[in-house]
N, C-alpha and C. Protein backbone atom coordinates (compact mmCIF):
# COMPACT_ATOMS: atom_id res chain seq x y z
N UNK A 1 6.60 -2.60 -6.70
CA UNK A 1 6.43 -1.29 -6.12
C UNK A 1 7.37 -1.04 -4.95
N UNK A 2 8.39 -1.81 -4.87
CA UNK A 2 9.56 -1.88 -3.41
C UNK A 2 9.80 -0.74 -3.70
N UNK A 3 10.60 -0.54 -5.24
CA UNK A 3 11.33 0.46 -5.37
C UNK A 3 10.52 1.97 -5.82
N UNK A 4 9.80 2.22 -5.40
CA UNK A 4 9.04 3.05 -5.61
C UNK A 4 8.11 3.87 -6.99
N UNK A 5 8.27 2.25 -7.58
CA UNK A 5 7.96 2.91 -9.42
C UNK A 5 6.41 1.84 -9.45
N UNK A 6 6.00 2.79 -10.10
CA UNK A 6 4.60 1.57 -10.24
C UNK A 6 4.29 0.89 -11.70
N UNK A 7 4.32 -0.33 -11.32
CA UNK A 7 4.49 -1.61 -12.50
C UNK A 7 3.23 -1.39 -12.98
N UNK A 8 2.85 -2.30 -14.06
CA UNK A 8 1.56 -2.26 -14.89
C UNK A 8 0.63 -2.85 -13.96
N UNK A 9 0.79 -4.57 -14.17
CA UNK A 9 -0.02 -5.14 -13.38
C UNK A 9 -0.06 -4.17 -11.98
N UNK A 10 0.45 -3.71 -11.12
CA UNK A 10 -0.15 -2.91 -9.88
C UNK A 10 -0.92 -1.66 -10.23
N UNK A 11 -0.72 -0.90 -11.23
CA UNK A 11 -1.67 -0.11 -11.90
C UNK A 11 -2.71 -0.34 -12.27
N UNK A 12 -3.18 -1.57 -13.05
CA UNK A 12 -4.03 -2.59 -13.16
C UNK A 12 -5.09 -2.67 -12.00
N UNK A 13 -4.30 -3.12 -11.13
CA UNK A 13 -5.32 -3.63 -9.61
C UNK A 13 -5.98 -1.96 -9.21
N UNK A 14 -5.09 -1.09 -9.03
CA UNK A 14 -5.38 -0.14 -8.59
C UNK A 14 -6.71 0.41 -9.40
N UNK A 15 -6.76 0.72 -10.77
CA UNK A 15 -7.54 0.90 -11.11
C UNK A 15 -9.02 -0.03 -11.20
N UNK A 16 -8.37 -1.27 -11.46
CA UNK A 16 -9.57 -2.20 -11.05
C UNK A 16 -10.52 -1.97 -10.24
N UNK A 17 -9.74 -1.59 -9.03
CA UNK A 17 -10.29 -1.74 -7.84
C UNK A 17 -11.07 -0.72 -7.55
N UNK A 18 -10.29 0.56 -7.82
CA UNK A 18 -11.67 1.62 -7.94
C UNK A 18 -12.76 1.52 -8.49
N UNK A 19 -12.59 0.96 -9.92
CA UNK A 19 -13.95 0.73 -10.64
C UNK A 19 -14.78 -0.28 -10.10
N UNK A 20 -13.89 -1.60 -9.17
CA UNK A 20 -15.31 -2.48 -8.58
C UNK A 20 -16.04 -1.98 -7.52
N UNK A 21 -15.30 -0.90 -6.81
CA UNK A 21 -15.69 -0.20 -5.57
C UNK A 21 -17.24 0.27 -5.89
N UNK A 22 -16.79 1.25 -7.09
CA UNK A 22 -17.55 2.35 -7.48
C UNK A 22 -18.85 0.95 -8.47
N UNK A 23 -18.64 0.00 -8.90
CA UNK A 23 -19.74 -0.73 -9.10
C UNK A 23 -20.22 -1.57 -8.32
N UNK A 24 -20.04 -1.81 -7.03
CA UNK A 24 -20.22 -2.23 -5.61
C UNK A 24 -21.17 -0.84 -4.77
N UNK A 25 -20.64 0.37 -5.02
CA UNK A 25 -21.38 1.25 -4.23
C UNK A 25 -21.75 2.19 -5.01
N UNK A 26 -22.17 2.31 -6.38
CA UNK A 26 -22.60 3.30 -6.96
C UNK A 26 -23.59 3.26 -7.16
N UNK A 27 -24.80 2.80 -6.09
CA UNK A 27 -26.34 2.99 -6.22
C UNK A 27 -26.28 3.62 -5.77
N UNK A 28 -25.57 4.19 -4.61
CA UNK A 28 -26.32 5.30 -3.62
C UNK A 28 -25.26 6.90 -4.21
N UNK A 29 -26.43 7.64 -3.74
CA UNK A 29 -25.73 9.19 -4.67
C UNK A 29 -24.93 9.42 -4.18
N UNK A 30 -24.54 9.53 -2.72
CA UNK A 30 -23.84 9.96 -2.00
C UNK A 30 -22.15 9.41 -2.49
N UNK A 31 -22.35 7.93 -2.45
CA UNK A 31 -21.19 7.61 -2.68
C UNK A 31 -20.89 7.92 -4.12
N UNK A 32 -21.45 7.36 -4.93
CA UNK A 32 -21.14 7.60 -6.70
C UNK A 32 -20.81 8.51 -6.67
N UNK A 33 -20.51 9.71 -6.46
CA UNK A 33 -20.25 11.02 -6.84
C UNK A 33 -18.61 11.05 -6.26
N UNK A 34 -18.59 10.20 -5.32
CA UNK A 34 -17.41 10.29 -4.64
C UNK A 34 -16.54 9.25 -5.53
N UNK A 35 -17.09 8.23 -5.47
CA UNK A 35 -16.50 7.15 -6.59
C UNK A 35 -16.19 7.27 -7.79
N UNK A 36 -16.85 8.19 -8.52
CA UNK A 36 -16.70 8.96 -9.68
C UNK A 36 -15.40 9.99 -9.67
N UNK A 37 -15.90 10.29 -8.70
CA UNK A 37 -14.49 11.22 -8.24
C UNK A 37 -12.92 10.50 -8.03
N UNK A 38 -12.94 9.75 -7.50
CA UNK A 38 -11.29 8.90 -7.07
C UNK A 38 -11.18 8.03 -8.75
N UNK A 39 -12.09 7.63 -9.28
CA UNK A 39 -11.86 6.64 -10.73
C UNK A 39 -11.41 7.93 -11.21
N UNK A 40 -11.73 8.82 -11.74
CA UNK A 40 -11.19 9.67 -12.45
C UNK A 40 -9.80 10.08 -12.04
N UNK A 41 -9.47 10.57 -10.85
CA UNK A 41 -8.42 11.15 -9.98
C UNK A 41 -7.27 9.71 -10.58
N UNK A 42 -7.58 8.64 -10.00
CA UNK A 42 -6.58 7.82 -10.21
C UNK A 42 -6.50 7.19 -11.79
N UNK A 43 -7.44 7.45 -12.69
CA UNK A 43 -7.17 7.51 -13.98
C UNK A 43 -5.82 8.46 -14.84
N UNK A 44 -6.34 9.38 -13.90
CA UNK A 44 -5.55 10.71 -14.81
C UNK A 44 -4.02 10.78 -14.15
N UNK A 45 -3.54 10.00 -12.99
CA UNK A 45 -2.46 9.77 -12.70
C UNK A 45 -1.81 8.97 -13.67
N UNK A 46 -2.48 7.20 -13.23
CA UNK A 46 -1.87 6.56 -14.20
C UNK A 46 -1.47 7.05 -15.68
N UNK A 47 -2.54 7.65 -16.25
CA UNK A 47 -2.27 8.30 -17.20
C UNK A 47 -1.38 8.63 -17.87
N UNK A 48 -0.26 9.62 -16.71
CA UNK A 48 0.45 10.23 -16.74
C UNK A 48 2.00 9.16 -16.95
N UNK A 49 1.75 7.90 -16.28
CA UNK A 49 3.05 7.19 -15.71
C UNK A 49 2.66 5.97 -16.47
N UNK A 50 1.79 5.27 -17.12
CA UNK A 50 1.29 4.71 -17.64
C UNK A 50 0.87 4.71 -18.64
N UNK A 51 2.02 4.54 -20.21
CA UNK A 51 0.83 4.86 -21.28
C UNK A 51 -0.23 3.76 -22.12
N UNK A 52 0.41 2.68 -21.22
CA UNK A 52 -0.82 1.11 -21.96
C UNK A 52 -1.52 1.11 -20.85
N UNK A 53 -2.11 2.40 -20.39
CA UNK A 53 -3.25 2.26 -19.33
C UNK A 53 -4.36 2.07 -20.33
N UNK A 54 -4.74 2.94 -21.44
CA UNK A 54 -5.88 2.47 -22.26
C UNK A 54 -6.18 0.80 -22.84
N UNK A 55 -5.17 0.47 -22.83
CA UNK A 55 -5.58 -1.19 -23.29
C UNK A 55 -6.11 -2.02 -22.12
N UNK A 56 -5.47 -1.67 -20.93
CA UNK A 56 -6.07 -1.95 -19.45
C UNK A 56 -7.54 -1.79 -19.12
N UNK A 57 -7.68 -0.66 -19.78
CA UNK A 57 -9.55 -0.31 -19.70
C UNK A 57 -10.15 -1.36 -20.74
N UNK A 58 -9.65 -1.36 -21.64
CA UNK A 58 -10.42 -2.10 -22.74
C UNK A 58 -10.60 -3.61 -22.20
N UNK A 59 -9.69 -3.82 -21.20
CA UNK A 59 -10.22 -5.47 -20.91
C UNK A 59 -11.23 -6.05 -19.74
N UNK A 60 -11.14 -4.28 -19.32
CA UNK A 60 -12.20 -4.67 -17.66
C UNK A 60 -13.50 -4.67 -18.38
C-alpha cells in the first residue's frame, strides 16, 4: 500500500477486520447498526477495486 494501490491480502485484513469488530460489538444496537453500516461501506469499495473480493468472503 506504499504506492497507493491496495493489494489483496490488505483488502483482506481490512475487511476482516470490520467483520471481527462488528462480531466483537454487535450485541449492543447501538453499535451493530453502525457496524453494519462501515461492513457494507467498505464492502462495496473493495468491490469496486477488488474483483476476488467474493472468494475472500467465502473463507472468513
Amino acid at each position: 500500500m506504499a504506492d497507493g494501490k491496495m493489494t489483496g491480502p490488505a483488502a483482506g485484513h481490512f475487511l476482516t477486520s470490520t467483520l471481527v469488530g462488528l462480531h466483537h460489538n454487535g450485541q449492543h444496537e447501538g453499535t451493530q447498526a453502525n457496524m453494519i453500516s462501515l461492513c457494507l461501506q467498505v464492502y462495496e469499495l473493495l468491490v469496486r477495486i477488488m474483483s476476488n473480493i467474493h472468494s475472500h468472503m467465502l473463507t472468513i
